[in-house]
C-alpha atoms as a PDB file:
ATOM      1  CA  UNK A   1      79.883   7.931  69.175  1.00  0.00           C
ATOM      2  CA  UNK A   2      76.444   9.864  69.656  1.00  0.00           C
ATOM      3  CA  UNK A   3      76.018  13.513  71.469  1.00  0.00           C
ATOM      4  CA  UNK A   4      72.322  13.855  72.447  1.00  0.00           C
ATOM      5  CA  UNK A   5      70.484  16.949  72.565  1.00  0.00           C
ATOM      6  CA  UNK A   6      66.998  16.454  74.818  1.00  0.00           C
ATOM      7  CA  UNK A   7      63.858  17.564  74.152  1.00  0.00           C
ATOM      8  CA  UNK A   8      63.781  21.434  74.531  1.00  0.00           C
ATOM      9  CA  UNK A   9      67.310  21.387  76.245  1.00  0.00           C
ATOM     10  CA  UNK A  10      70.861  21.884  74.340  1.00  0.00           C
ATOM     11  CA  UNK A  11      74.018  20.833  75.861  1.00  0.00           C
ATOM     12  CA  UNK A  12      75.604  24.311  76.685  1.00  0.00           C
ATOM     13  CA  UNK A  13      78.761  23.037  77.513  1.00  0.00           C
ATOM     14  CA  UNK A  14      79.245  20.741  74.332  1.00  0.00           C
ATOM     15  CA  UNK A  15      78.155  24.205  72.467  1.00  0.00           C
ATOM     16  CA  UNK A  16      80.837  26.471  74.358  1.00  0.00           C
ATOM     17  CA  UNK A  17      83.339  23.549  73.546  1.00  0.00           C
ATOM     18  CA  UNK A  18      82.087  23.755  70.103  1.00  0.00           C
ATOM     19  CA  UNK A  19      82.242  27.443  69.947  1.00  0.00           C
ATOM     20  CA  UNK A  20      86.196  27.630  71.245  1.00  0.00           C
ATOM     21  CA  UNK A  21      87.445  24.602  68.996  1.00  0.00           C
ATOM     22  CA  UNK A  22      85.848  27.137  65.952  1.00  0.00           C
ATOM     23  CA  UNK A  23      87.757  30.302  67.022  1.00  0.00           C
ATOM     24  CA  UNK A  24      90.546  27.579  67.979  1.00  0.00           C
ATOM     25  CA  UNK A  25      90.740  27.244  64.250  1.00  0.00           C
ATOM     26  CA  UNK A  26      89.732  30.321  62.436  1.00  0.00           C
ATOM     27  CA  UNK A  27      92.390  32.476  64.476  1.00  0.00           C
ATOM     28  CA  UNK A  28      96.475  32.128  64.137  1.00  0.00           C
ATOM     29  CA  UNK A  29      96.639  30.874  68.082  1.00  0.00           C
ATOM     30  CA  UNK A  30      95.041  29.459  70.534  1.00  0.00           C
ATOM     31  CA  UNK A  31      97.348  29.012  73.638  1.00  0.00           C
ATOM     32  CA  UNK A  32     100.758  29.252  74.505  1.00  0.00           C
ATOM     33  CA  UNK A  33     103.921  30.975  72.775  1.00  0.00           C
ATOM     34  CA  UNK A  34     103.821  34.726  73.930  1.00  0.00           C
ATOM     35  CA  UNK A  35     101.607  36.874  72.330  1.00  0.00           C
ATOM     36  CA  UNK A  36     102.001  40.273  74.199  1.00  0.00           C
ATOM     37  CA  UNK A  37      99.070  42.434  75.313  1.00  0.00           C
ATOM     38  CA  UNK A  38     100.413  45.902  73.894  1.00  0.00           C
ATOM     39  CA  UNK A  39     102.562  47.433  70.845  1.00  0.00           C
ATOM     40  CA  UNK A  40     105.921  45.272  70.613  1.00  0.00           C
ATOM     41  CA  UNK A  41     104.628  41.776  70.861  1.00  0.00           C
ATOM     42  CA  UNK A  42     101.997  40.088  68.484  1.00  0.00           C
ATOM     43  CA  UNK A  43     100.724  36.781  67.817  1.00  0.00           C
ATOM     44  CA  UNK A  44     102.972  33.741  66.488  1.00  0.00           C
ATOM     45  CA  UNK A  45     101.841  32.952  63.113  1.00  0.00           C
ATOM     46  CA  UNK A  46     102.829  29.169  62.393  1.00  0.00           C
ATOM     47  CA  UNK A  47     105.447  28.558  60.033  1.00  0.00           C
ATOM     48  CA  UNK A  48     105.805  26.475  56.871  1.00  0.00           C
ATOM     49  CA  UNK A  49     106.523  23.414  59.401  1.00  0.00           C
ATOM     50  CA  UNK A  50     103.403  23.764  61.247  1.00  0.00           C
ATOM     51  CA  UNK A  51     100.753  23.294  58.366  1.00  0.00           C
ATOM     52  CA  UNK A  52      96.827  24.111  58.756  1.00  0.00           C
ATOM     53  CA  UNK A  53      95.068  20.428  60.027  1.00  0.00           C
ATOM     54  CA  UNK A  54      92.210  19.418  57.909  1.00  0.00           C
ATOM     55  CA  UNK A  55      89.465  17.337  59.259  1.00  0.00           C
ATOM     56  CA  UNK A  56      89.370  14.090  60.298  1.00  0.00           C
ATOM     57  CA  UNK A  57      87.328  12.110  58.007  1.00  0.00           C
ATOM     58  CA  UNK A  58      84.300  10.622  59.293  1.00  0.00           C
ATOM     59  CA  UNK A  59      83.953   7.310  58.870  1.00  0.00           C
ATOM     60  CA  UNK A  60      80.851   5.548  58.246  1.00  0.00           C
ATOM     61  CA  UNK A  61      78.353   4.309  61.256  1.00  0.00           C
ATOM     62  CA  UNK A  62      75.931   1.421  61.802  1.00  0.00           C
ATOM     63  CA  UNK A  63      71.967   2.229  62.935  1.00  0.00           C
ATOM     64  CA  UNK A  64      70.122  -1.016  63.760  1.00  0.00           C
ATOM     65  CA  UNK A  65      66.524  -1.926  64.820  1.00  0.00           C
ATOM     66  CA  UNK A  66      63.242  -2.174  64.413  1.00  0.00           C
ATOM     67  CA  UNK A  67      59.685  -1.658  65.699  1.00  0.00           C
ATOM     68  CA  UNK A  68      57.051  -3.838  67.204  1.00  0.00           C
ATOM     69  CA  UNK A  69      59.003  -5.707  69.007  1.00  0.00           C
ATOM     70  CA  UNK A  70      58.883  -7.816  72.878  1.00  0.00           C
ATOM     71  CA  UNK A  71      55.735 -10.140  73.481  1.00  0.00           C
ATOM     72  CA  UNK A  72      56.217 -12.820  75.350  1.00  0.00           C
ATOM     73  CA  UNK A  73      56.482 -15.819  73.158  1.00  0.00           C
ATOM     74  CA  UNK A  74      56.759 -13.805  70.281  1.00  0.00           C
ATOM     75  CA  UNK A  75      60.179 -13.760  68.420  1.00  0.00           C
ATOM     76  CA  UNK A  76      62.173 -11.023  69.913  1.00  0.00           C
ATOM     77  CA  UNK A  77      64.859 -13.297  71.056  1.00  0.00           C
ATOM     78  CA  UNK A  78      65.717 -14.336  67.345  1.00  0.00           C
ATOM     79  CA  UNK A  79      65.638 -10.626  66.177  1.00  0.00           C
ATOM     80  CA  UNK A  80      68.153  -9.528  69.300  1.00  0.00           C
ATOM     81  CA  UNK A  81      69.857 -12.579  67.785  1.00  0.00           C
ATOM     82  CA  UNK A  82      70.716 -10.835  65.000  1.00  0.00           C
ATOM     83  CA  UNK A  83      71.560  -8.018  67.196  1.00  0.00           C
ATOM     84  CA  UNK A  84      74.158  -9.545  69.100  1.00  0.00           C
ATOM     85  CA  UNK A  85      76.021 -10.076  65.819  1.00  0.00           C
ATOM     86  CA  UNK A  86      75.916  -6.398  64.295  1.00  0.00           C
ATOM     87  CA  UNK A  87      78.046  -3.660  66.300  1.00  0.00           C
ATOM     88  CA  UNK A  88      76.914   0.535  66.360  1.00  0.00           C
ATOM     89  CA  UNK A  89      73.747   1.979  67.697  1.00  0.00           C
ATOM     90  CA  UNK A  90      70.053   0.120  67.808  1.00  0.00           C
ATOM     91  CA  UNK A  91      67.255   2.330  67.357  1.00  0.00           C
ATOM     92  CA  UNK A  92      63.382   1.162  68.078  1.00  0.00           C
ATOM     93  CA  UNK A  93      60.710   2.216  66.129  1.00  0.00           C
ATOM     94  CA  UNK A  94      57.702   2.034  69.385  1.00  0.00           C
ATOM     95  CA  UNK A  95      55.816  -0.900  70.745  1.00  0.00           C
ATOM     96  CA  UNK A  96      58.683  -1.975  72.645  1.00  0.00           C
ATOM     97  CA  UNK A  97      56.555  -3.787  75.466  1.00  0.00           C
ATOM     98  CA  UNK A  98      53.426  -5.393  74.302  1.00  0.00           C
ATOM     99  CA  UNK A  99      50.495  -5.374  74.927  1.00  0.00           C
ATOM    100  CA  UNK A 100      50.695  -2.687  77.271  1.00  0.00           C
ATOM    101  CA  UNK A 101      53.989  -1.843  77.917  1.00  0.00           C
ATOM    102  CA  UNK A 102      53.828  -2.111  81.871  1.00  0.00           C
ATOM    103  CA  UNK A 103      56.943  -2.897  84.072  1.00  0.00           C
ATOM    104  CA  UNK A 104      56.337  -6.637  83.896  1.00  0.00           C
ATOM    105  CA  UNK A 105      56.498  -6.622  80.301  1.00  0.00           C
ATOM    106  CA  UNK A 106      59.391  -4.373  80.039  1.00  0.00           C
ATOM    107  CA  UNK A 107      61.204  -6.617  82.773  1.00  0.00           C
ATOM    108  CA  UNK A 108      59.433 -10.186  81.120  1.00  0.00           C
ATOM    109  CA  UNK A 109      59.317  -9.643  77.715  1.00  0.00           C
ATOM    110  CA  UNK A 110      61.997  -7.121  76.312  1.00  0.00           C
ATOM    111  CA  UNK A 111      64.788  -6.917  79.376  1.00  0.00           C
ATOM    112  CA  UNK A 112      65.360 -11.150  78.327  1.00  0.00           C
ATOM    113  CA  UNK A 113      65.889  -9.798  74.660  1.00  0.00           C
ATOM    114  CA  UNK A 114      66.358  -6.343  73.284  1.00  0.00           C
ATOM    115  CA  UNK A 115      67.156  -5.622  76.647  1.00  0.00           C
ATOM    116  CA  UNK A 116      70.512  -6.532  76.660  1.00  0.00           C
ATOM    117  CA  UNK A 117      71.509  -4.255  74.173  1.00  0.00           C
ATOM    118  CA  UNK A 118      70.043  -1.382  75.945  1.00  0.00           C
ATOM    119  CA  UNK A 119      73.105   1.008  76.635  1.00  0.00           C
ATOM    120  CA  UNK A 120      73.291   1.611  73.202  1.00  0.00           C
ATOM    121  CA  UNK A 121      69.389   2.013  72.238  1.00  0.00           C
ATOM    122  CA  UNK A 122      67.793   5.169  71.200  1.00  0.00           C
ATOM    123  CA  UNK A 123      63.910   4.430  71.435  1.00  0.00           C
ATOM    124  CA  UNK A 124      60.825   5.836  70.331  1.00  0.00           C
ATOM    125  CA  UNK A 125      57.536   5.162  72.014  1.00  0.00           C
ATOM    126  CA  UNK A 126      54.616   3.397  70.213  1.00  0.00           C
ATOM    127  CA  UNK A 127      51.101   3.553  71.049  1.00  0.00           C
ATOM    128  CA  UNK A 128      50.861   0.287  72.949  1.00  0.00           C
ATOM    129  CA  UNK A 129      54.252   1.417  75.213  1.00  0.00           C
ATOM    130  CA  UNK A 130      51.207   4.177  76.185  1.00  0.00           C
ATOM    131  CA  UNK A 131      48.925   1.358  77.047  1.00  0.00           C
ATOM    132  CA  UNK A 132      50.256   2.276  81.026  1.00  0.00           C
ATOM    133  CA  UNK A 133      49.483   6.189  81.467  1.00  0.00           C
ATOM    134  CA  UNK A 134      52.129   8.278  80.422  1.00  0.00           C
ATOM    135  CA  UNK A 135      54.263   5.960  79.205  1.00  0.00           C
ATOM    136  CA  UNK A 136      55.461   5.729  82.615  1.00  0.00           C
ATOM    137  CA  UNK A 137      57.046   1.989  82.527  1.00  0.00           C
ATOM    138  CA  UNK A 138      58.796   3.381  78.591  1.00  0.00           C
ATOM    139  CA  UNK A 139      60.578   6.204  80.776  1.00  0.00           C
ATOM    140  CA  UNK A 140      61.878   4.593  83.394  1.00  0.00           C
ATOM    141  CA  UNK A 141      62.888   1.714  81.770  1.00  0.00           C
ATOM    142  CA  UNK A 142      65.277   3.796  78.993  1.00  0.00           C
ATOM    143  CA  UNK A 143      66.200   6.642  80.973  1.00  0.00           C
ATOM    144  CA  UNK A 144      68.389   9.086  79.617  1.00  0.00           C
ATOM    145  CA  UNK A 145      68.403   7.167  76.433  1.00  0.00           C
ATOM    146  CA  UNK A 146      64.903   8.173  75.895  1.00  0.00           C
ATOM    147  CA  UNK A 147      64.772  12.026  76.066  1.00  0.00           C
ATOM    148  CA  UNK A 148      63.725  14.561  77.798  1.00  0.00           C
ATOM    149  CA  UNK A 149      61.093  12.659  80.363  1.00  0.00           C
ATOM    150  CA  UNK A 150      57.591  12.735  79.213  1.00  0.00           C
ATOM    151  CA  UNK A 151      58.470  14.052  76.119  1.00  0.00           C
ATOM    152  CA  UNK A 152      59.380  11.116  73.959  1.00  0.00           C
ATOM    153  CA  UNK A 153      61.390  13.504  71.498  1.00  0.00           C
ATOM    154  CA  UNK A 154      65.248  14.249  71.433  1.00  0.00           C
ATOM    155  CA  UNK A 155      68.013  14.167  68.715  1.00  0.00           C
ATOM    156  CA  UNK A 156      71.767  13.351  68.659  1.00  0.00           C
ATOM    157  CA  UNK A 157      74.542  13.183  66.593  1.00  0.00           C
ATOM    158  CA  UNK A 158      75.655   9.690  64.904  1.00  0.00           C
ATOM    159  CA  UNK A 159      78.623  10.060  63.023  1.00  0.00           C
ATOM    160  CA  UNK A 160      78.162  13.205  60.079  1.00  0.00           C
ATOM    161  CA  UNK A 161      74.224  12.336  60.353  1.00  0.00           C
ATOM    162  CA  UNK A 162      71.488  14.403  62.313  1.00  0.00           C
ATOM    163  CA  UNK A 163      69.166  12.052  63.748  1.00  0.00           C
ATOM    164  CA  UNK A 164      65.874  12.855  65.425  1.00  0.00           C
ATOM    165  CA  UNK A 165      63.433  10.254  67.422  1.00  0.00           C
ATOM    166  CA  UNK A 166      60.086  11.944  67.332  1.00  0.00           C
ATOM    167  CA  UNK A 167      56.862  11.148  69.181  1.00  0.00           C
ATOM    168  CA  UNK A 168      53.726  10.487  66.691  1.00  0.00           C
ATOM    169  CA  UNK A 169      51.557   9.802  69.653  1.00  0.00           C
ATOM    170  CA  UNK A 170      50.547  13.241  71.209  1.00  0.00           C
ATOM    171  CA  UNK A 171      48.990  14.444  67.962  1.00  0.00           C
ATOM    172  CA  UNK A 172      46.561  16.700  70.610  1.00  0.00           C
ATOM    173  CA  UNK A 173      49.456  18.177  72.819  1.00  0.00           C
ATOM    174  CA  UNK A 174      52.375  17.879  69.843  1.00  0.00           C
ATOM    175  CA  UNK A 175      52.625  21.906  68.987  1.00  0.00           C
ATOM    176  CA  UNK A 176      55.444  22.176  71.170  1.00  0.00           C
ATOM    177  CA  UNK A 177      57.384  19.331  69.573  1.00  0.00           C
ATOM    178  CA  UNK A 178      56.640  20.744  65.881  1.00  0.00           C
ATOM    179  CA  UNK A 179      58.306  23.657  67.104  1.00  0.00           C
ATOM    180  CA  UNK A 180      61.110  22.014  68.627  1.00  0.00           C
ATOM    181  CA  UNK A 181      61.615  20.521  65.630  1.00  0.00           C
ATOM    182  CA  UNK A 182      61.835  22.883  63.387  1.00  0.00           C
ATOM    183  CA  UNK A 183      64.363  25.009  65.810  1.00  0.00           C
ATOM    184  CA  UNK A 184      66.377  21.499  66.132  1.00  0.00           C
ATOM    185  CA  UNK A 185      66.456  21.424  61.967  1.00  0.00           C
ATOM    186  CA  UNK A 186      67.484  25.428  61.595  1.00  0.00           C
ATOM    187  CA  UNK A 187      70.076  24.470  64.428  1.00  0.00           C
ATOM    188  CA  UNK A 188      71.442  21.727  61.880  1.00  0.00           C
ATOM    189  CA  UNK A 189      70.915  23.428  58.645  1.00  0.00           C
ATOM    190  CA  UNK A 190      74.669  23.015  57.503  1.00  0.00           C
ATOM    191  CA  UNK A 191      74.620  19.336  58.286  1.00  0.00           C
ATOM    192  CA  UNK A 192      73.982  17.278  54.853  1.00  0.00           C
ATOM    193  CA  UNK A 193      72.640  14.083  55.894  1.00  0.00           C
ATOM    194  CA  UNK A 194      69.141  13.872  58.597  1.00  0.00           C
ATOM    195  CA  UNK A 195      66.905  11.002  59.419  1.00  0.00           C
ATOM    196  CA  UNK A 196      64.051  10.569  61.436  1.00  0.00           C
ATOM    197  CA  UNK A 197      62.422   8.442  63.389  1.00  0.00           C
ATOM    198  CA  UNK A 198      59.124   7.568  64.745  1.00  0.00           C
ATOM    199  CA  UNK A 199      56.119   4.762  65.261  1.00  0.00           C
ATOM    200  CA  UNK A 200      53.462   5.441  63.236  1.00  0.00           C
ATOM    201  CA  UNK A 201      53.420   5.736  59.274  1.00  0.00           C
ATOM    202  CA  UNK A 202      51.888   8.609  57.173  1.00  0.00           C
ATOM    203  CA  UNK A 203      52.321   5.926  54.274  1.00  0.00           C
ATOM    204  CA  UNK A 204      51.443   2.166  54.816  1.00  0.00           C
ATOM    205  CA  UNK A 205      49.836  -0.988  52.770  1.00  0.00           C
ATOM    206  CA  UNK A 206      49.274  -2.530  55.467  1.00  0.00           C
ATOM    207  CA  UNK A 207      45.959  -2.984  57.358  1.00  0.00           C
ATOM    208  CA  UNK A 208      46.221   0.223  60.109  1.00  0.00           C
ATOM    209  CA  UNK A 209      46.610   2.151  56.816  1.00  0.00           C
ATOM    210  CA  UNK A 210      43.324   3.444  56.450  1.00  0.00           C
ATOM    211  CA  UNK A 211      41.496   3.389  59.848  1.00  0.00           C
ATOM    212  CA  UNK A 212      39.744   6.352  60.182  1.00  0.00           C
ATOM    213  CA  UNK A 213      40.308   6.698  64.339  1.00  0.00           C
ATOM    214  CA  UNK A 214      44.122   6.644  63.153  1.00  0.00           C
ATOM    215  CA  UNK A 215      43.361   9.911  60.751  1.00  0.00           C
ATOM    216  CA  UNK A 216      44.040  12.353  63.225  1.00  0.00           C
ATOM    217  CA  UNK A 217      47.862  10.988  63.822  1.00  0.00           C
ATOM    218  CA  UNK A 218      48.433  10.207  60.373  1.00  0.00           C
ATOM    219  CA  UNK A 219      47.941  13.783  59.669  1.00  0.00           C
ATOM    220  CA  UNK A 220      49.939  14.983  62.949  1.00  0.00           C
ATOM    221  CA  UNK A 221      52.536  12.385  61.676  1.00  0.00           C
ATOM    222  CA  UNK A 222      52.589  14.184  57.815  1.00  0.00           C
ATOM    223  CA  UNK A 223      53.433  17.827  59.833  1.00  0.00           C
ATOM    224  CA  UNK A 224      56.341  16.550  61.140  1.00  0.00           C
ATOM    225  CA  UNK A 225      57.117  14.552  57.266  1.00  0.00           C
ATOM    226  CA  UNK A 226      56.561  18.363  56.206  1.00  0.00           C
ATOM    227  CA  UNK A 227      58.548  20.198  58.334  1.00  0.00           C
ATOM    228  CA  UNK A 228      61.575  17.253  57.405  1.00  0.00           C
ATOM    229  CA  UNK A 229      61.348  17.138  53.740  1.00  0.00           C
ATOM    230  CA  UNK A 230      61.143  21.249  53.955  1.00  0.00           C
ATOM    231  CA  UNK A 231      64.913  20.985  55.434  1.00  0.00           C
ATOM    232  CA  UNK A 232      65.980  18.334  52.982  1.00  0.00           C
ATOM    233  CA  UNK A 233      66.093  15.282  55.086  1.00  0.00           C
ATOM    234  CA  UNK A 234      66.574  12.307  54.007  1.00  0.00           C
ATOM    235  CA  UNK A 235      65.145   9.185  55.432  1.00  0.00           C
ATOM    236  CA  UNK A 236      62.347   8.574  57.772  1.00  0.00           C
ATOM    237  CA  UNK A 237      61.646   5.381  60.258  1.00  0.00           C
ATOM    238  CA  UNK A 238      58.873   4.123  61.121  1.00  0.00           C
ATOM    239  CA  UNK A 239      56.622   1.209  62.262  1.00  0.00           C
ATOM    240  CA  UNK A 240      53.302  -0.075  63.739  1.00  0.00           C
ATOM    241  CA  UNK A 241      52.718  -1.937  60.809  1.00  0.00           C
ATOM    242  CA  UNK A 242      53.960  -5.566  61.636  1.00  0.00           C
ATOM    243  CA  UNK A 243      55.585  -6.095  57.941  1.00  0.00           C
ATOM    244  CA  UNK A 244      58.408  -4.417  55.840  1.00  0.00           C
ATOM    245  CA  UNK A 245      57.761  -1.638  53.535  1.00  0.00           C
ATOM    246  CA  UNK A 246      59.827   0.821  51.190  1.00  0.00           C
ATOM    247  CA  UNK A 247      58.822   3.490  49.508  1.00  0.00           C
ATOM    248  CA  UNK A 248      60.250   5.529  46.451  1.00  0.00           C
ATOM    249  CA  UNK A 249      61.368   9.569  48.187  1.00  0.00           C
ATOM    250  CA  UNK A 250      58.116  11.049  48.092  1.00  0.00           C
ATOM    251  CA  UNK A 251      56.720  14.477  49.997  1.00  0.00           C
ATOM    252  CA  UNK A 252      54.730  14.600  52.473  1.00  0.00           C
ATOM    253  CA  UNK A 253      51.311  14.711  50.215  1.00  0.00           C
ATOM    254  CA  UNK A 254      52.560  11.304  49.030  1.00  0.00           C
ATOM    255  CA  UNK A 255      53.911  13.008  45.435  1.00  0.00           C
ATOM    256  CA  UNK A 256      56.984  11.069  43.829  1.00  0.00           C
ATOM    257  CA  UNK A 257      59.748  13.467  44.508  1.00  0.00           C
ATOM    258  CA  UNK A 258      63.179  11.580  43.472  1.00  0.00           C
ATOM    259  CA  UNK A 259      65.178  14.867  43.952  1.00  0.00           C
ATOM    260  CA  UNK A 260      64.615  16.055  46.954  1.00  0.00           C
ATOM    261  CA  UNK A 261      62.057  13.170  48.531  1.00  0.00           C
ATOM    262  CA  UNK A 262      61.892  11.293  51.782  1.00  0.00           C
ATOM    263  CA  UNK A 263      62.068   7.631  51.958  1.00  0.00           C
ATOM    264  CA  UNK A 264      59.512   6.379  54.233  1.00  0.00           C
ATOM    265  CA  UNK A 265      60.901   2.631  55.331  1.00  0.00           C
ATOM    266  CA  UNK A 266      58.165   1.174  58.173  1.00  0.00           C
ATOM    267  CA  UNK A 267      60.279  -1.761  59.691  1.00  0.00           C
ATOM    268  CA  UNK A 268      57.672  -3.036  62.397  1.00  0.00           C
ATOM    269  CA  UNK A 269      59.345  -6.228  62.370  1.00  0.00           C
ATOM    270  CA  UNK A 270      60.881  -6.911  65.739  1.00  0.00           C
ATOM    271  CA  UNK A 271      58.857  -9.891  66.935  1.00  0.00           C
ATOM    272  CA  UNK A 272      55.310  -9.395  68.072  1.00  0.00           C
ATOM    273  CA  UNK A 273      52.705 -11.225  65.149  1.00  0.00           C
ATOM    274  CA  UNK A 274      52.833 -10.284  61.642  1.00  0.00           C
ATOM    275  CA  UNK A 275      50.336  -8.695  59.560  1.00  0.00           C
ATOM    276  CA  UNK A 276      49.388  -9.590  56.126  1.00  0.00           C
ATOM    277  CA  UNK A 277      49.396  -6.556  53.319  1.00  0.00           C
ATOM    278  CA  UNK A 278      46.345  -4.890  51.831  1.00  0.00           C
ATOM    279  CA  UNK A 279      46.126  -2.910  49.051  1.00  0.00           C
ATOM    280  CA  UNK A 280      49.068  -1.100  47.693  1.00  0.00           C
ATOM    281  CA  UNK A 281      49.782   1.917  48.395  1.00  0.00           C
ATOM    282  CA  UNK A 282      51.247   4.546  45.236  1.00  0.00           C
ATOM    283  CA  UNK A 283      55.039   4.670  45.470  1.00  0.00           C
ATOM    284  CA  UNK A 284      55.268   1.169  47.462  1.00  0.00           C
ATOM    285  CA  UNK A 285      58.036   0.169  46.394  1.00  0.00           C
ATOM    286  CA  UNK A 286      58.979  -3.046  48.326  1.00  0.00           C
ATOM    287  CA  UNK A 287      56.699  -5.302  50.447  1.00  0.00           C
ATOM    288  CA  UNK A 288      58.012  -8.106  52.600  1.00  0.00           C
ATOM    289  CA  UNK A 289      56.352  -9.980  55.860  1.00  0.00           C
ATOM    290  CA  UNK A 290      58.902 -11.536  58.082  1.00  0.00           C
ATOM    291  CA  UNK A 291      60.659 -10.583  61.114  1.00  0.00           C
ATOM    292  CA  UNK A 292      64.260  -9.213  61.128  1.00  0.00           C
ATOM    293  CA  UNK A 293      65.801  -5.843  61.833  1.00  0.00           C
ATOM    294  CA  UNK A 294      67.345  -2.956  59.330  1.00  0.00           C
ATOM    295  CA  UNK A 295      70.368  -2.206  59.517  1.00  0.00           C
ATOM    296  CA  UNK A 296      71.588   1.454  57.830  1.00  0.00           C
ATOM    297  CA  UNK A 297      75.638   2.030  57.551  1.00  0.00           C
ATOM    298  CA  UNK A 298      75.761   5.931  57.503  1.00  0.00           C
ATOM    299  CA  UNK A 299      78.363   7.732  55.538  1.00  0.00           C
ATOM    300  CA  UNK A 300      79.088  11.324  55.441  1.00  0.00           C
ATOM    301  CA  UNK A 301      77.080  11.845  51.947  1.00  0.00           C
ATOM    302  CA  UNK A 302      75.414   8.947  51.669  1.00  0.00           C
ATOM    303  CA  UNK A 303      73.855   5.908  53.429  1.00  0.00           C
ATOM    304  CA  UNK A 304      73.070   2.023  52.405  1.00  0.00           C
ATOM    305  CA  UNK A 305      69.612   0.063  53.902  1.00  0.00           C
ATOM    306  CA  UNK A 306      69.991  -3.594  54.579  1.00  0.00           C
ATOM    307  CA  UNK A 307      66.877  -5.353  55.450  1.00  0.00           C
ATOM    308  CA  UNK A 308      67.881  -8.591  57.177  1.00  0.00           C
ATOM    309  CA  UNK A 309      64.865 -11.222  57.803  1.00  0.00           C
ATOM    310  CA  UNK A 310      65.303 -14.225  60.006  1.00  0.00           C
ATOM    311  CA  UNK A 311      65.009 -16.179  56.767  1.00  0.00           C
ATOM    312  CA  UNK A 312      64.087 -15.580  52.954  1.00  0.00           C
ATOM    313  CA  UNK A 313      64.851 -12.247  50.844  1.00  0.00           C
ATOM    314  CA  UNK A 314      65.399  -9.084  52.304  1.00  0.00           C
ATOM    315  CA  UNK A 315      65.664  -5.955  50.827  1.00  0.00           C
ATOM    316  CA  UNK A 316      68.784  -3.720  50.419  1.00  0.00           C
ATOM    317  CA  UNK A 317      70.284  -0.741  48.552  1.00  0.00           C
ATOM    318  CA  UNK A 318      71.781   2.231  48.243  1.00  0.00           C
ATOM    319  CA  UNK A 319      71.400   6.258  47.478  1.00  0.00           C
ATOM    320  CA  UNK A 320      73.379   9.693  48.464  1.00  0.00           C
ATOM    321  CA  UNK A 321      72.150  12.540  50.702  1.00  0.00           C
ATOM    322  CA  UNK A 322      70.510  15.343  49.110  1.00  0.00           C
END
């Protein structure tokens, strides 16, 4: 089950609820049984029969998806195959629509595939989703399910995981959602286990890896790595390259950081054309070109990645949350 929080905007009735379950809790009664509002009475302290309840373990939760994903023609049907199959909540990693991500597309192109796993989707946009002004087609077509409209940026809880869907694509109008961020993090500060998700890589051996015209939102992309690896989070999303990639926890300057490192996974994989790699990036760990989705099971301290292609090896393992 997810709880979303939107853009700028917290639920203040889920905090309230939140806030009375706490005192609920942390005092000797919450309702009922006669305490007395003066000197005789007092409150009823529970007995040896009526023992403190300890929390419900949380149990762990599936995150499936990928990036780069409807053209028509392309092979989004086989990847919402595999979707069909696998139960929890699909993320997408932008590029939903290609190649521009107007209404036709949306209604031609993902609605026959992804499309009918859209109720439990969590997007992010992509840059070719902005190929219609605004994004316009991207928002109306998710809904709530996408944020805060016009944003592109929201979080939500799945399971004992923090997860945040970013926007990489505003790099010129994104101060507001670096500072959103980093409020939404200090908000979350006691929660172990955060991942994040976005389009665009800050590390990538594949061919939009070095274009210079991409510099500016590579380096808007490695704030928001910053601010994440800052409050210890642990995984990062992302796509636009049309291949699978893993790399070894690393910071955002691309240093090896095993202890308290981010794993950048891109996972554009979802069905438009693939690309072929280029040179290797430092800390590339594993490289694979094929289409399929990733699915992540989420425990409370630690969480397991299972690359699935259409056919031939994927890529899986394993490693706890900081």
């Amino acid at each position: 089950m997810t709880r979303s929080r939107f853009g700028r905007f917290s639920d203040i009735r889920v905090q309230a609820l939140g806030l009375a379950v706490v005192a609920c809790l942390t005092t000797v009664q919450c309702s009922g049984g006669g305490s007395s509002s003066g000197g005789g009475g007092g409150p009823i302290v529970p007995g040896p029969t009526s023992p403190t309840p300890t929390p419900t373990p949380v149990g762990p939760e599936t995150f499936v998806g990928a990036g780069d994903i409807a053209i028509c023609g392309g092979n989004a049907d086989a990847t919402a195959r595999q979707l069909d199959s696998i139960g929890g909540t699909v993320f997408t990693l932008g590029d939903n629509a290609y190649p521009s991500g107007t209404r036709d597309e949306f209604r031609n192109c993902y609605e026959p595939s992804w499309g009918r796993h859209k109720a439990r989707t969590r997007p992010t946009p992509g840059n070719h989703d902005y190929g219609t002004p605004g994004a316009a087609p991207y928002y109306e077509y998710f809904g709530a399910n996408a944020g805060f409209p016009g944003a592109g940026y929201y979080s939500f809880e799945l399971g004992a995981w923090h997860i945040v869907s970013l926007n990489s694509n505003v790099p010129d109008a994104g101060a507001a959602q670096l500072a959103w961020l980093r409020a939404d993090l200090a908000d979350h500060a006691t929660t172990r286990c955060t991942l994040a998700y976005w389009h665009h890589p800050i590390f990538s051996s594949g061919p939009n890896g070095s274009i210079a015209s991409e510099a500016p939102i590579r380096a808007y992309g490695r704030e928001m790595f910053r601010i994440l690896h800052e409050a210890g989070a642990e995984l990062v999303l992302v796509g636009h390259e049309h291949q699978y990639e893993r790399f070894a926890p690393q910071t955002a300057d691309g240093m090896l950081d095993p202890a308290r490192g981010i794993r950048q996974i891109v996972v554009g994989t979802g069905g438009v054309p693939l690309y072929d790699f280029q040179a290797t990036r430092p800390n590339s760990e594993v490289r694979i070109k094929a289409h399929g989705v990733m699915k992540l099971t989420l425990s409370s301290d630690r969480y397991q990645w299972d690359f699935l292609p259409i056919s031939g090896p994927g890529d899986s393992g394993s490693a706890a949350c900081h």
